[in-house]
Protein backbone atom coordinates (compact mmCIF):
# COMPACT_ATOMS: atom_id res chain seq x y z
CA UNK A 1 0.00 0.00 0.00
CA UNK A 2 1.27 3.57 -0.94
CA UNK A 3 1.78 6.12 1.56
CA UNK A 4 2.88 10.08 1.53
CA UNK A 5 0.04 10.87 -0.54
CA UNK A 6 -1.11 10.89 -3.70
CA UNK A 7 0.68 10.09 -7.37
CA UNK A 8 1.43 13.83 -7.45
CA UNK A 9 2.81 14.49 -4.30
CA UNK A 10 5.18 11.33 -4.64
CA UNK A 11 6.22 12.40 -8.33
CA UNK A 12 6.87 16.35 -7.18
CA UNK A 13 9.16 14.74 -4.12
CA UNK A 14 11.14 12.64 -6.49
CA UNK A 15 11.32 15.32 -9.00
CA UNK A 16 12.69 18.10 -6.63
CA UNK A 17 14.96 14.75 -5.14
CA UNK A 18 16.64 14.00 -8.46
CA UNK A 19 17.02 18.10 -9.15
CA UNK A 20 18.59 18.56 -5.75
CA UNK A 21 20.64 15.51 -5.73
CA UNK A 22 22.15 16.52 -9.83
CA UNK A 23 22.91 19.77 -8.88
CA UNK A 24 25.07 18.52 -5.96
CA UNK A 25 26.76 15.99 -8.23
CA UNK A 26 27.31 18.43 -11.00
CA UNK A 27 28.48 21.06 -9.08
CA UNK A 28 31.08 18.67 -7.29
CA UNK A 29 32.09 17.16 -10.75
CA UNK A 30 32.73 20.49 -12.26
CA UNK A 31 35.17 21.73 -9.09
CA UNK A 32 37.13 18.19 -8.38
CA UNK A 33 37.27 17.13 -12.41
CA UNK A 34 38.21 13.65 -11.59
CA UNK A 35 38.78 11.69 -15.38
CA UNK A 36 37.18 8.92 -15.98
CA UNK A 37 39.24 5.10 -15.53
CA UNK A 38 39.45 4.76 -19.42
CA UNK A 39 40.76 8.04 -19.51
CA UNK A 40 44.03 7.64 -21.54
CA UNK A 41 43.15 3.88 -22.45
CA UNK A 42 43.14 3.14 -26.03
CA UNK A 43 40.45 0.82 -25.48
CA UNK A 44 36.83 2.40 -25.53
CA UNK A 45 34.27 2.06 -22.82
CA UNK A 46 31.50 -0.12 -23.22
CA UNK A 47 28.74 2.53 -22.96
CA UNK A 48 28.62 6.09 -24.17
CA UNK A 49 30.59 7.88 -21.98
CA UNK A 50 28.44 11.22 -20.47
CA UNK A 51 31.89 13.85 -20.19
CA UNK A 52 34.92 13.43 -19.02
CA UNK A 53 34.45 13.43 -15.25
CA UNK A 54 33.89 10.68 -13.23
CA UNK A 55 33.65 11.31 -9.78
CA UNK A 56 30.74 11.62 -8.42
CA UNK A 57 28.81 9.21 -10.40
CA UNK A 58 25.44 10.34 -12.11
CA UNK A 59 24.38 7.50 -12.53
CA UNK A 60 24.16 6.03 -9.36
CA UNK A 61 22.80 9.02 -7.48
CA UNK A 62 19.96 9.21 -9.89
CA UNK A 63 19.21 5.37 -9.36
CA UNK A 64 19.57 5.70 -5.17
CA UNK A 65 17.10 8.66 -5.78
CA UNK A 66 14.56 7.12 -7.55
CA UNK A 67 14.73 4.10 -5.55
CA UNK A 68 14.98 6.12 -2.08
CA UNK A 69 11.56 8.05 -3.12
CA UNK A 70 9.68 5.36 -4.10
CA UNK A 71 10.52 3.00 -1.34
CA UNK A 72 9.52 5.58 0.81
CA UNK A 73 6.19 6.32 -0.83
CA UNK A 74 5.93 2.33 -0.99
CA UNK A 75 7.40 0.57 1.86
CA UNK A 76 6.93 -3.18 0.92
CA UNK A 77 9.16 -2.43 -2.33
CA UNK A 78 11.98 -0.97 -0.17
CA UNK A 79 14.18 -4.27 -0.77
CA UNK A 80 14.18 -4.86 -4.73
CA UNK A 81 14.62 -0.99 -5.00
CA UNK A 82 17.61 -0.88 -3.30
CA UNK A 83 19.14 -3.71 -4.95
CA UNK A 84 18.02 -2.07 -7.97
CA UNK A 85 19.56 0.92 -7.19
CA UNK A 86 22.97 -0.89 -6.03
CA UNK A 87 23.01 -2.85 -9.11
CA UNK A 88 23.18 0.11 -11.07
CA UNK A 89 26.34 1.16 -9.23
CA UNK A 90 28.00 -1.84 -10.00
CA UNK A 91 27.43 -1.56 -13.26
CA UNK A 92 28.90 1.83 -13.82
CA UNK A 93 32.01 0.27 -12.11
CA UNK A 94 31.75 -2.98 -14.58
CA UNK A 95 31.48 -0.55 -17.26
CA UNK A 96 34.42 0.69 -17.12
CA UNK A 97 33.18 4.53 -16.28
CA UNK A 98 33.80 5.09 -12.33
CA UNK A 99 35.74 3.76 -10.03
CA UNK A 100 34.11 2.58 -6.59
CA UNK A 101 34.37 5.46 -4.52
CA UNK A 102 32.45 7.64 -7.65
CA UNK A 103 29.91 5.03 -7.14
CA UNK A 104 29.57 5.52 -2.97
CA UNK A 105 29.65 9.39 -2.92
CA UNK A 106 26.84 9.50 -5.86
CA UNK A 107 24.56 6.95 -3.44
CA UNK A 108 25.57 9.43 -0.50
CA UNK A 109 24.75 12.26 -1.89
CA UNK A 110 21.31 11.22 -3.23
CA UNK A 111 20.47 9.61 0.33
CA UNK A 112 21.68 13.06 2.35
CA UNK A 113 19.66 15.23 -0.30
CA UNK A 114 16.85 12.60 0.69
CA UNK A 115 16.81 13.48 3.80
CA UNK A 116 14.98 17.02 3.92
CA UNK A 117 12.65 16.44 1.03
CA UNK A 118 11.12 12.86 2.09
CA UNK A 119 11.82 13.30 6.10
C-alpha cells in the first residue's frame, strides 16, 4: 500500500529529489574534475561515456534517488529498490566509467539530499 500521498505528491518529491541531488553531483564534478578510468586507455568504454568526469557518479545518485523516493512512498518495495539501485552502481564500475568510490559518494549524496525532502 502507498503512503505520503497521492501520485502527485510522490512524483513532485522525487522530481525536486533528483534536481537537488544533480545539482550537488554536477556542481562537485565540475570543481574536483576527476577523469574517468578509461581516460588515456586506447580501449573504448562499453557505454557512451556522459563527459569526461567521473567522480561523483550520475548514474548512481539518480538510481539511489529514484529508488529512495519510491521505497519511501511504498514501503513493501523498499528491498528490490535498493538492490536495484545498487546494481546500477556496479554496473557503472563494470562498465568501465567510475571507479568505486564515484559510485559511494553518488549513493551518499542522493540519500543526504533525501533526507529534507522525504523526512
Amino acid at each position: 500500500m502507498a503512503r505520503s500521498g497521492g501520485s502527485l505528491a510522490v512524483g513532485s518529491r522525487t522530481l525536486l529529489l533528483l534536481a537537488l541531488s544533480h545539482l550537488v553531483v554536477q556542481l562537485i564534478k565540475r570543481s574536483v574534475g576527476r577523469p574517468r578510468p578509461m581516460a588515456g586507455e586506447s580501449s573504448s568504454a562499453l557505454v557512451l561515456i556522459p563527459d569526461h568526469f567521473s567522480f561523483p557518479s550520475g548514474h548512481a545518485c539518480a538510481a539511489m534517488a529514484l529508488s529512495v523516493a519510491l521505497a519511501n512512498a511504498m514501503p513493501a518495495l523498499t528491498v528490490p529498490l535498493l538492490f536495484l539501485a545498487l546494481l546500477v552502481g556496479f554496473s557503472r564500475v563494470m562498465l568501465g566509467v567510475h571507479f568505486p568510490g564515484d559510485v559511494v559518494m553518488g549513493q551518499a549524496i542522493a540519500l543526504i539530499s533525501a533526507y529534507p525532502i522525504l523526512g
